[in-house]
C-alpha atoms as a PDB file:
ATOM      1  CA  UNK A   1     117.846 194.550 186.496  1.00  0.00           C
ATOM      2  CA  UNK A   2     114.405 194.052 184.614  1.00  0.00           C
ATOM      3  CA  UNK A   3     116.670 191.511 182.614  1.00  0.00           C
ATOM      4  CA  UNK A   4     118.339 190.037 185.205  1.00  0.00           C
ATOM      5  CA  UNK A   5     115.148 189.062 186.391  1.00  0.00           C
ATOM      6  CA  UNK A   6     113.381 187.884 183.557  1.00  0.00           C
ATOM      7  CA  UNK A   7     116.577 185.106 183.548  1.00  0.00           C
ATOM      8  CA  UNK A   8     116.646 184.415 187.098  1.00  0.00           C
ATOM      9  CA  UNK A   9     113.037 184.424 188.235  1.00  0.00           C
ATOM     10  CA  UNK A  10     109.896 181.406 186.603  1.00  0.00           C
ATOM     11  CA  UNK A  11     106.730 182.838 185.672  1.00  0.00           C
ATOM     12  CA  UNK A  12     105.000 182.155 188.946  1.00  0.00           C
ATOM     13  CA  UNK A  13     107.864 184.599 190.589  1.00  0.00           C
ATOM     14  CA  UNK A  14     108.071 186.763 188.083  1.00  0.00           C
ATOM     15  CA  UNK A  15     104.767 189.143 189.789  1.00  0.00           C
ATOM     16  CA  UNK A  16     106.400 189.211 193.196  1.00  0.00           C
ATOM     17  CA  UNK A  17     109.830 189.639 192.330  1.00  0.00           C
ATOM     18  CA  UNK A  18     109.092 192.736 190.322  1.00  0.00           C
ATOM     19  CA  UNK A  19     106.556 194.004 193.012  1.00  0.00           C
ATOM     20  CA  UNK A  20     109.804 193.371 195.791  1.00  0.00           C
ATOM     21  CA  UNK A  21     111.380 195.748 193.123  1.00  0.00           C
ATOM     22  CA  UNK A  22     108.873 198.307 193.128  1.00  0.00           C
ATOM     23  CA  UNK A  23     108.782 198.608 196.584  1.00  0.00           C
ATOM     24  CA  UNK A  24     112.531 198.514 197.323  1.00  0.00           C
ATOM     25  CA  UNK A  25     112.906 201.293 194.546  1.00  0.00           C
ATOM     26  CA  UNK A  26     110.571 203.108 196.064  1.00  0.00           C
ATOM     27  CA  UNK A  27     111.982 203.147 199.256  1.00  0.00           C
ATOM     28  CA  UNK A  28     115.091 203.823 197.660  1.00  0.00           C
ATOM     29  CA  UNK A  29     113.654 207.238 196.552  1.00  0.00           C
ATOM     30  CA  UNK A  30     112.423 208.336 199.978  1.00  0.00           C
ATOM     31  CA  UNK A  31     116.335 207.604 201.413  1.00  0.00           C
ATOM     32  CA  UNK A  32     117.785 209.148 198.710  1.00  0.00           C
ATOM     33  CA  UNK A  33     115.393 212.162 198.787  1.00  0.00           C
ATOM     34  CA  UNK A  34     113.008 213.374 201.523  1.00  0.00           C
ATOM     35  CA  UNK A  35     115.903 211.081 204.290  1.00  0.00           C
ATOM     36  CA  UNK A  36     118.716 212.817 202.598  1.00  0.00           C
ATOM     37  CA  UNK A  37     117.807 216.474 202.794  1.00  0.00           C
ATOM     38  CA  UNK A  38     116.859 215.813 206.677  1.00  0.00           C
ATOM     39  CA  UNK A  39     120.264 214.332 207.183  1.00  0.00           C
ATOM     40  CA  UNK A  40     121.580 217.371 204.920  1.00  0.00           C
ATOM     41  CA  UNK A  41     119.747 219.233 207.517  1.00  0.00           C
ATOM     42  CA  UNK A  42     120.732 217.951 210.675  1.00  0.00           C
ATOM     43  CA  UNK A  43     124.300 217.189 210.023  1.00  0.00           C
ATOM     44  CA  UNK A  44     126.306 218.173 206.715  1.00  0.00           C
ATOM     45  CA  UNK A  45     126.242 217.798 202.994  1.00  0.00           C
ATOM     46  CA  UNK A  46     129.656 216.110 203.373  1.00  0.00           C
ATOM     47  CA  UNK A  47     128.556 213.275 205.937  1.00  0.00           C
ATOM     48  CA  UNK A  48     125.020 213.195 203.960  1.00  0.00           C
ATOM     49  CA  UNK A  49     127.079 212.184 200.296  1.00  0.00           C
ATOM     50  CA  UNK A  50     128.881 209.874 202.628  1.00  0.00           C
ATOM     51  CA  UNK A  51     126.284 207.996 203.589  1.00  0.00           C
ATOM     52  CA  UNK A  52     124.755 207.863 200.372  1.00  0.00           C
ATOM     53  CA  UNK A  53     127.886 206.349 198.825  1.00  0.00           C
ATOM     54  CA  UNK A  54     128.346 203.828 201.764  1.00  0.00           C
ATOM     55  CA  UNK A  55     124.475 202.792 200.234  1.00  0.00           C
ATOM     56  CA  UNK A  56     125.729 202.301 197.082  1.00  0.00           C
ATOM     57  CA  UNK A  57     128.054 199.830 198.128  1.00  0.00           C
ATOM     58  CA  UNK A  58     125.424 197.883 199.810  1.00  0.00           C
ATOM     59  CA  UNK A  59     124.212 197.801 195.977  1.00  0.00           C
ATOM     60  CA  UNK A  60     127.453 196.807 194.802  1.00  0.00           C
ATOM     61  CA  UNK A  61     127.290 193.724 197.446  1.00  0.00           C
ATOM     62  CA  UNK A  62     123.839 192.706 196.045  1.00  0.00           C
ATOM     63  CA  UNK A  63     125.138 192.884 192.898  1.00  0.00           C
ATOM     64  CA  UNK A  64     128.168 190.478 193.395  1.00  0.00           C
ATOM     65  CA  UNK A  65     125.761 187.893 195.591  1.00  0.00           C
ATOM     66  CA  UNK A  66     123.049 187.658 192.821  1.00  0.00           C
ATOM     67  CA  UNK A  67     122.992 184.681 190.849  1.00  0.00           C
ATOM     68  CA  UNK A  68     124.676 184.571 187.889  1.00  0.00           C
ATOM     69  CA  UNK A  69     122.175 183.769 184.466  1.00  0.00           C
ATOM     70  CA  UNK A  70     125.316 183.369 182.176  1.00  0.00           C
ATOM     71  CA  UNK A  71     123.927 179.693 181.618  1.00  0.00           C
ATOM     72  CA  UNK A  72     120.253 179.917 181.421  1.00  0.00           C
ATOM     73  CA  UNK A  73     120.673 181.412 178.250  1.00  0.00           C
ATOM     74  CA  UNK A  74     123.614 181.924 175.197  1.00  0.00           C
ATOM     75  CA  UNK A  75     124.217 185.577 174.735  1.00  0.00           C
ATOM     76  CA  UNK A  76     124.296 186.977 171.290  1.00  0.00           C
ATOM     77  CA  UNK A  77     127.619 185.895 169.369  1.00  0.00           C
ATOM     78  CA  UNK A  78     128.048 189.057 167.340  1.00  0.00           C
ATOM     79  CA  UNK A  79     126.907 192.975 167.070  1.00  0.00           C
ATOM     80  CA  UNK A  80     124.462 192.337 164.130  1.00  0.00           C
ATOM     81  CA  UNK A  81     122.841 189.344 166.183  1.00  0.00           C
ATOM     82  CA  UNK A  82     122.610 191.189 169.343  1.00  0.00           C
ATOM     83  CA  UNK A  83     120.553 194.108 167.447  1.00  0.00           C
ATOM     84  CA  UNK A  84     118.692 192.007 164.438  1.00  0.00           C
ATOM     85  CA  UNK A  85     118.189 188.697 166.569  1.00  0.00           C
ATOM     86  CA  UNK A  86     115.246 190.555 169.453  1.00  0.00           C
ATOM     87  CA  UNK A  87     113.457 191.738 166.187  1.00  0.00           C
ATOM     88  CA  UNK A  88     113.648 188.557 164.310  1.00  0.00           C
ATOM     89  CA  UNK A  89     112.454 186.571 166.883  1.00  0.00           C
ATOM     90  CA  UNK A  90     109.149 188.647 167.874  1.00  0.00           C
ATOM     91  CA  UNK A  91     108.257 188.983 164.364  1.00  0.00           C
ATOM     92  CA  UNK A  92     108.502 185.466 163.662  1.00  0.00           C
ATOM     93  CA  UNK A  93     106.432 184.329 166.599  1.00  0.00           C
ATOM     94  CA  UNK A  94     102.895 183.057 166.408  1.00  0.00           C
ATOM     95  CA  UNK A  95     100.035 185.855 167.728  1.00  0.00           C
ATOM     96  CA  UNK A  96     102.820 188.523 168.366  1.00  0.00           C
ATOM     97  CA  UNK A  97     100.307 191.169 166.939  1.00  0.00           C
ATOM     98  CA  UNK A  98      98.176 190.052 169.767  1.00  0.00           C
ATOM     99  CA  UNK A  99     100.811 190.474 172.393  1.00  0.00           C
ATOM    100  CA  UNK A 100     102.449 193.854 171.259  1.00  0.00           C
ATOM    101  CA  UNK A 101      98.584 195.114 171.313  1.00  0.00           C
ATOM    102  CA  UNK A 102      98.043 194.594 174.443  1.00  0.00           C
ATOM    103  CA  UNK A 103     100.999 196.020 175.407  1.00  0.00           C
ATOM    104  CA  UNK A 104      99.786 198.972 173.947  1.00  0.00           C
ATOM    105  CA  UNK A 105      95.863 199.113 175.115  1.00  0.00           C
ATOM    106  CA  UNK A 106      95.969 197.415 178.892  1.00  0.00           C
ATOM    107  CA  UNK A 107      97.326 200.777 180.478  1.00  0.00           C
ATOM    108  CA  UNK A 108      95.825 203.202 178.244  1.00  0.00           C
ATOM    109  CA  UNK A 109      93.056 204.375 180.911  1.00  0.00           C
ATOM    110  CA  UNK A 110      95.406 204.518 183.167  1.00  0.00           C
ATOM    111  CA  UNK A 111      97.770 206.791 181.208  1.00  0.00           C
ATOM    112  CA  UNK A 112      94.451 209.184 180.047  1.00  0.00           C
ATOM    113  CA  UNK A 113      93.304 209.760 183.259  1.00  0.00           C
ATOM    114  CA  UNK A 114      97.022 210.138 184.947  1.00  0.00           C
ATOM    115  CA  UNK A 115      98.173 212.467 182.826  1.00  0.00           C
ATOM    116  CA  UNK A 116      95.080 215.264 183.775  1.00  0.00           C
ATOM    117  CA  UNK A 117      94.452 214.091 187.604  1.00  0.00           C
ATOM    118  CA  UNK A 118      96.791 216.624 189.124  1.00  0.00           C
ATOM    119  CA  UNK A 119      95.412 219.544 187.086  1.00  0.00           C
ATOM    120  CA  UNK A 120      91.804 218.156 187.354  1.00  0.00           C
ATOM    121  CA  UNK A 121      92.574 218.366 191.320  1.00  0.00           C
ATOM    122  CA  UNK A 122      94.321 221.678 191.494  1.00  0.00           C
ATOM    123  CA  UNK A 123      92.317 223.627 189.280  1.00  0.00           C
ATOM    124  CA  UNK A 124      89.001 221.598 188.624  1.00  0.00           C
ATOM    125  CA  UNK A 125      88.036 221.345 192.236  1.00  0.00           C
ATOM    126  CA  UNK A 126      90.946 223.548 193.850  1.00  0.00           C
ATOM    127  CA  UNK A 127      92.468 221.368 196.397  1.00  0.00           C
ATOM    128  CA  UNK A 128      95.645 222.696 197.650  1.00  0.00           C
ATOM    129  CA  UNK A 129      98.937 222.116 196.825  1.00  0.00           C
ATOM    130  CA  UNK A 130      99.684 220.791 200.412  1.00  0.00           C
ATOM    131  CA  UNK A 131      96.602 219.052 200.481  1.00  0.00           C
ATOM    132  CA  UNK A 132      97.671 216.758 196.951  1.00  0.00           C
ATOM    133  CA  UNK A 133     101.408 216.337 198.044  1.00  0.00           C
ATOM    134  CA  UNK A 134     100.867 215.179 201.320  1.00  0.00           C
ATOM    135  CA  UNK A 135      98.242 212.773 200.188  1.00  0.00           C
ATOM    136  CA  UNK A 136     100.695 211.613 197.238  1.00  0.00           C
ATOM    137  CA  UNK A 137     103.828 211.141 199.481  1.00  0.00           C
ATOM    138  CA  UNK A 138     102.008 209.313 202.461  1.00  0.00           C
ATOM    139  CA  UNK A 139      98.944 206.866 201.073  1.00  0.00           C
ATOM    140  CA  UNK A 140      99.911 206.641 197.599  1.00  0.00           C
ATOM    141  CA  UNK A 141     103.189 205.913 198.419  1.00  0.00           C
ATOM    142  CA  UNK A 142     102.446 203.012 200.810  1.00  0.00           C
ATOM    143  CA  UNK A 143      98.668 201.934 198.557  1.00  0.00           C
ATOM    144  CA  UNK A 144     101.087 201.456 195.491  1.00  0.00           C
ATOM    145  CA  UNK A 145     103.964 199.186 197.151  1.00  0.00           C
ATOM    146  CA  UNK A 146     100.972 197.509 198.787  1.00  0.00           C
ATOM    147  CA  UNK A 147      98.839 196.979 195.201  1.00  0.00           C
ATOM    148  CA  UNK A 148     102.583 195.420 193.487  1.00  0.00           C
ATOM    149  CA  UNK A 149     102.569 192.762 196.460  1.00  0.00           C
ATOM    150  CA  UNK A 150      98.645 192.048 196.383  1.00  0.00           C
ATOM    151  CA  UNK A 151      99.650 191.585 192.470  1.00  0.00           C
ATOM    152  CA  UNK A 152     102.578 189.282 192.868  1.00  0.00           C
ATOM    153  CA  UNK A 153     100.803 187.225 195.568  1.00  0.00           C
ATOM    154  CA  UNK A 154      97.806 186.833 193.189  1.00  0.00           C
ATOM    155  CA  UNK A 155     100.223 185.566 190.637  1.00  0.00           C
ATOM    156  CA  UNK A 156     101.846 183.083 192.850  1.00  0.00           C
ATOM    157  CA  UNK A 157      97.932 181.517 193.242  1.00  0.00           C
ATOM    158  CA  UNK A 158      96.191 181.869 189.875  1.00  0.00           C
ATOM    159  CA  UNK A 159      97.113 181.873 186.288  1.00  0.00           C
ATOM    160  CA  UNK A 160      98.512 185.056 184.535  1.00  0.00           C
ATOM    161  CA  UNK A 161      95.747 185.438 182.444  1.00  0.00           C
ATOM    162  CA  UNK A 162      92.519 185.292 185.233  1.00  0.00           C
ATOM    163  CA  UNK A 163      95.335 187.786 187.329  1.00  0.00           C
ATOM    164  CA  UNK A 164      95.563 190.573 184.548  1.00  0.00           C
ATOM    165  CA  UNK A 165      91.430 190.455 183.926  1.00  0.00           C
ATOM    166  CA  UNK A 166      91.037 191.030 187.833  1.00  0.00           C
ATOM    167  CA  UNK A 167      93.673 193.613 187.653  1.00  0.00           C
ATOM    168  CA  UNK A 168      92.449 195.452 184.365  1.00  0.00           C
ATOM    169  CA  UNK A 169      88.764 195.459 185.902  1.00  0.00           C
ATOM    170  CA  UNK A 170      90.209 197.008 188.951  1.00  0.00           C
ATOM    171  CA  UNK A 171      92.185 199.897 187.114  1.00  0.00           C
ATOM    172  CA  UNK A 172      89.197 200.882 184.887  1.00  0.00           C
ATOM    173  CA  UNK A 173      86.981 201.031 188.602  1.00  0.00           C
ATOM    174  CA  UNK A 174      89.524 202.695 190.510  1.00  0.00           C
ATOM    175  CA  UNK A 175      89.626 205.726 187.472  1.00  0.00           C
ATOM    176  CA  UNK A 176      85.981 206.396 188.641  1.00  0.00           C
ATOM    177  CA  UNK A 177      87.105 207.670 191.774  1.00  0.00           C
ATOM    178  CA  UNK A 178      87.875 210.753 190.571  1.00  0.00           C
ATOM    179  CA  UNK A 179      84.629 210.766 188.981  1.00  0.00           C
ATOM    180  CA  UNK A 180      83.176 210.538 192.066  1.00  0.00           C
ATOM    181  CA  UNK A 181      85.189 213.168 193.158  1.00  0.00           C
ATOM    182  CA  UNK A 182      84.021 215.652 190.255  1.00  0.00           C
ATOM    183  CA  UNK A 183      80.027 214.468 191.251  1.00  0.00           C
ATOM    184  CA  UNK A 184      80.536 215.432 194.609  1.00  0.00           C
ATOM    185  CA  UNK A 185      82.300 218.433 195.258  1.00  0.00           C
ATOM    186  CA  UNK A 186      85.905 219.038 197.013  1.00  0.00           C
ATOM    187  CA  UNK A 187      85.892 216.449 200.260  1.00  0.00           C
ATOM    188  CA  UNK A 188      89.450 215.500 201.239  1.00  0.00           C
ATOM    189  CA  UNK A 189      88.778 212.266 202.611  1.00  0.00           C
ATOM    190  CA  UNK A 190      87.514 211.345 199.161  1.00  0.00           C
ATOM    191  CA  UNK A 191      90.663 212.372 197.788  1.00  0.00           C
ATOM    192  CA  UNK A 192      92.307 210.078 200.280  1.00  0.00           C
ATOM    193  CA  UNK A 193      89.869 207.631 199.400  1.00  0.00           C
ATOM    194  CA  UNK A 194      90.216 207.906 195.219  1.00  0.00           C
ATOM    195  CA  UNK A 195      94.229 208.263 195.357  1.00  0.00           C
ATOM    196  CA  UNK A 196      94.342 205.283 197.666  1.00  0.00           C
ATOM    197  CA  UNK A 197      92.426 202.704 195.017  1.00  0.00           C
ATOM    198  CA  UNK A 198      94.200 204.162 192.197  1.00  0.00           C
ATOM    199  CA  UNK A 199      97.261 203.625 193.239  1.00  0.00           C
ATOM    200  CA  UNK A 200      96.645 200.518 194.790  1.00  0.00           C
ATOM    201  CA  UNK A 201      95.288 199.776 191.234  1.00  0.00           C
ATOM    202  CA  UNK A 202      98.348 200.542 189.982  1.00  0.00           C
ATOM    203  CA  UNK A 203     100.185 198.429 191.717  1.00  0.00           C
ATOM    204  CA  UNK A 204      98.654 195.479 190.886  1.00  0.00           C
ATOM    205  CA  UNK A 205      98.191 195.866 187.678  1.00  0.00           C
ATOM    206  CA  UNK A 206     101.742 196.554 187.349  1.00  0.00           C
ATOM    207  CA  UNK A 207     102.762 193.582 188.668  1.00  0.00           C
ATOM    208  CA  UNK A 208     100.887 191.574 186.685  1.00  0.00           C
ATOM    209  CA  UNK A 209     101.866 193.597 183.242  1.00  0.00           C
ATOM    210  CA  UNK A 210     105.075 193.112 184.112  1.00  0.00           C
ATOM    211  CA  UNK A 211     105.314 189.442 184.974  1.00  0.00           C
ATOM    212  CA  UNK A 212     103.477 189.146 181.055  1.00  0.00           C
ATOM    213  CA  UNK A 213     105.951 191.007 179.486  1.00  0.00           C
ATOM    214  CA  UNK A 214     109.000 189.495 181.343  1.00  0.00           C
ATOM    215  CA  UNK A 215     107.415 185.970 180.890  1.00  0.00           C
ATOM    216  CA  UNK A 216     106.989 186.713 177.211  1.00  0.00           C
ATOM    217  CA  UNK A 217     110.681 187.498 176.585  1.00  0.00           C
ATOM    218  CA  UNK A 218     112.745 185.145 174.752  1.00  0.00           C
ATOM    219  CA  UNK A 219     116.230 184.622 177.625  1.00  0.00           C
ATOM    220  CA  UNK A 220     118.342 185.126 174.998  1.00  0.00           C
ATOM    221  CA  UNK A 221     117.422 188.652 174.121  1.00  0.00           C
ATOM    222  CA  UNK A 222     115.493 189.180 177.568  1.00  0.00           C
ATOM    223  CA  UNK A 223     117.207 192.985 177.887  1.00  0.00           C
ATOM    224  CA  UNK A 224     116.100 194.035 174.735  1.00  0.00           C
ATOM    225  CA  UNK A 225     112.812 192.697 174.122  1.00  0.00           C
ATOM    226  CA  UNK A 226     111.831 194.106 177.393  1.00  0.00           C
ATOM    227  CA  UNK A 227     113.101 197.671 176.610  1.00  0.00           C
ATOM    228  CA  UNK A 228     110.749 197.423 173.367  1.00  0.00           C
ATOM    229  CA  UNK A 229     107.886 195.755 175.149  1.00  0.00           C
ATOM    230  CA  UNK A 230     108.361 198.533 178.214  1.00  0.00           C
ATOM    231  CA  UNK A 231     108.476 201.418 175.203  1.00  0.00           C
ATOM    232  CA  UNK A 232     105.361 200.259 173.641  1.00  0.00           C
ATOM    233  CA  UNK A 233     103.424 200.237 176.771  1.00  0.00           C
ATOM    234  CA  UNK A 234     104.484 203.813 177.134  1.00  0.00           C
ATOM    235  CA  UNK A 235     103.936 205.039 174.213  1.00  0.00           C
ATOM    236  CA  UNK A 236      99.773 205.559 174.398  1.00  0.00           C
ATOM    237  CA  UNK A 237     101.427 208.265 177.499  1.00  0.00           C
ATOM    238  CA  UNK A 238     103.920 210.166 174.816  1.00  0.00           C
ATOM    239  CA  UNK A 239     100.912 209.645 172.188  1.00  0.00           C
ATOM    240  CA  UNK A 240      97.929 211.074 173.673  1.00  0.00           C
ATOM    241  CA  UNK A 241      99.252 213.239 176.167  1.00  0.00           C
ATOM    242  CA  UNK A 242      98.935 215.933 174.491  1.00  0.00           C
ATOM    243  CA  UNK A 243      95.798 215.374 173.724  1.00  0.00           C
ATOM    244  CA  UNK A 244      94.510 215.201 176.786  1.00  0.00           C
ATOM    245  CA  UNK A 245      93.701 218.299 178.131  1.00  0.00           C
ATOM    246  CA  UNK A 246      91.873 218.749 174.636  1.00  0.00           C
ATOM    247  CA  UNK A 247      89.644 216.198 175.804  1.00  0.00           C
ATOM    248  CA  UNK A 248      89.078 217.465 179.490  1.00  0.00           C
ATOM    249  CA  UNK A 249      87.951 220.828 177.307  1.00  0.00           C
ATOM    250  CA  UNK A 250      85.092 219.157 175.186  1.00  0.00           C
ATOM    251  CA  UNK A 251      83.970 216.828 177.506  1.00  0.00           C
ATOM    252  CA  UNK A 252      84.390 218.096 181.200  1.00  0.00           C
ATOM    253  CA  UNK A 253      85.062 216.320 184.117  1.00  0.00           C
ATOM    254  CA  UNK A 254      82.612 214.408 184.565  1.00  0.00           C
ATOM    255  CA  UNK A 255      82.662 213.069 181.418  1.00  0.00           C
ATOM    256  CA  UNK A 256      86.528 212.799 181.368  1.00  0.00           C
ATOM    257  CA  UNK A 257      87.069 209.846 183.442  1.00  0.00           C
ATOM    258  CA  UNK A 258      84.096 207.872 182.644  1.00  0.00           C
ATOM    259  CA  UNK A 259      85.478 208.187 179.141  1.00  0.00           C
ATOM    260  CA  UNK A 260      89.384 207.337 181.067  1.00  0.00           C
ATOM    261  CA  UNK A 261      87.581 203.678 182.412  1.00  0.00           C
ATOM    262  CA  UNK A 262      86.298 203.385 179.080  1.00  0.00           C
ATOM    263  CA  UNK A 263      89.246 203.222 177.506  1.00  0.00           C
ATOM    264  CA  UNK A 264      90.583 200.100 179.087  1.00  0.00           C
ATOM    265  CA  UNK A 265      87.962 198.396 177.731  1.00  0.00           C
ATOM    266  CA  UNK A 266      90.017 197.102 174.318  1.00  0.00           C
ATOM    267  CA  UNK A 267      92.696 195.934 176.624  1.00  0.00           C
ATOM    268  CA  UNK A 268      90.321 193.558 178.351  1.00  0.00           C
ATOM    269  CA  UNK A 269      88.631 192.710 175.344  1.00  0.00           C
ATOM    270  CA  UNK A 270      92.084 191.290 173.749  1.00  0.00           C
ATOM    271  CA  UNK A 271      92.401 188.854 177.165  1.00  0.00           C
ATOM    272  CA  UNK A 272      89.337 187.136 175.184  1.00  0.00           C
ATOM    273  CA  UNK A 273      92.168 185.673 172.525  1.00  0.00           C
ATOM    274  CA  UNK A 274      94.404 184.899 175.049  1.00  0.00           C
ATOM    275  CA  UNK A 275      94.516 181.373 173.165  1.00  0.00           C
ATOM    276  CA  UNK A 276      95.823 183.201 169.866  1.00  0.00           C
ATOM    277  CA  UNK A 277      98.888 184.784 171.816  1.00  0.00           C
ATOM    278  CA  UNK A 278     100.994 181.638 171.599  1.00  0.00           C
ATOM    279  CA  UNK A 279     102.094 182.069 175.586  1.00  0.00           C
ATOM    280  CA  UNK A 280     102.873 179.394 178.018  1.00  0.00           C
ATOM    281  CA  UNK A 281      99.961 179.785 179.750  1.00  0.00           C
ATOM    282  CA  UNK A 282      97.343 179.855 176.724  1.00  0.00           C
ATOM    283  CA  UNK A 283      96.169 176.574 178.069  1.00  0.00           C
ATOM    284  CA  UNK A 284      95.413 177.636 181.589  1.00  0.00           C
ATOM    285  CA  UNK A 285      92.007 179.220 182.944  1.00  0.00           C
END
């Protein structure tokens, strides 16, 4: 789907089509999950599987009414094409290094300070189980579908690159709300208030990422190249997760997420050679 996409959808589209995405996903999961053990409940397993499959088909029928990208781009001719050809053509491009380094650092405060916020609220300031779920499943849910559409609108009236600096200084702010949150003591409305931006952050920035990394593949190998581009801007997660609590040892909470919004800070700085990427958009504002 991330390729279909990529084919089907210009740049300008390419933020609010992946933020539709997100949200219908998301949406997706509640039906599937939270709406299928209530039907579970209230009727049967049997007419609950049902229904799910009857959903599938609808999925099926969205499938068969999509537009066909056969001609916006010649698939690879042969195995060894369809597995060297993605490589070759990344390494050969002009400011790649650029590109694949950014895929790399524009997240990576976001990852750092992801990765410890549940334990940081459980058993840093000992809010409740109930307390983090309920706040995950009802704002976060609706502040990050919110944040992907703020992000694809803002695509659809700005460049990419002035989109992913707004975004990138609003995901290293939005960290500091659990900073706050470790200044001033256990309040659940600040919880509300932190989880809220952050995920609204999220969104956004997401959107934007994503319309980069779509833009940036070549339609010929658009599956691929966005499976590496999507592994690489995972990979600071798998790297330094780890490390992580490590870090919320030394330095303490309160130094933690400053050091999280810090982070994001060679991400931003790479925007400033935007010109060196070799994108479309290098010319634009």
């Amino acid at each position: 789907m991330d390729a279909w996409r990529a084919e089907a959808l210009e740049q300008k589209q390419l933020g609010l089509g992946n933020s539709i995405h997100i949200a219908a996903y998301r949406v997706a999961m509640l039906v599937s999950g939270g709406l299928a053990m209530i039907l579970a409940q209230v009727f049967s397993w049997r007419v609950t599987y049902l229904g799910m499959a009857g959903l599938t088909l609808l999925g099926m029928l969205g499938t068969w009414l999509a537009m066909n990208t056969d001609t916006v781009a010649r698939a690879p001719r042969t195995l060894q094409e369809a597995i060297s050809g993605p490589l070759k053509d990344l390494l050969q491009r002009k400011g790649i290094g650029y590109l694949l380094a950014f895929a790399v650092f524009y997240k990576l405060g976001d990852w750092l300070a992801e990765s410890m916020t549940i334990p940081f609220l459980l058993r840093g300031m000992g809010f409740t189980k109930m307390e983090i779920g309920t706040v995950q499943k009802t704002t976060a849910m609706v502040a990050i579908i919110l944040g992907g559409l703020i992000g694809g609108w803002m695509l659809t009236r700005m460049s990419l690159r002035r989109a992913l600096w707004i975004c990138g200084f609003v995901q290293a702010g939005s960290i500091l709300g659990f900073w706050a949150i470790s200044l001033l003591g256990r309040h659940l409305p600040l919880l509300v208030a932190a989880n809220t931006l952050e995920n609204l952050a999220y969104g956004m920035g997401g959107s934007a990422f994503a319309a980069l990394l779509m833009g940036a593949c070549n339609r010929s190998y658009t599956g691929t190249q966005y499976a590496l581009f999507s592994a690489l801007m995972a990979l600071p997660r798998t790297l330094f997760a780890g490390l992580t609590g490590f870090m919320a040892d030394w330095y303490g909470w309160k130094l933690y997420f400053p050091i999280c919004a810090a982070a994001a800070i060679p991400g931003l700085l790479l925007l400033l050679l935007w010109d060196r990427w070799g994108l479309p958009e290098a010319d634009e504002a």
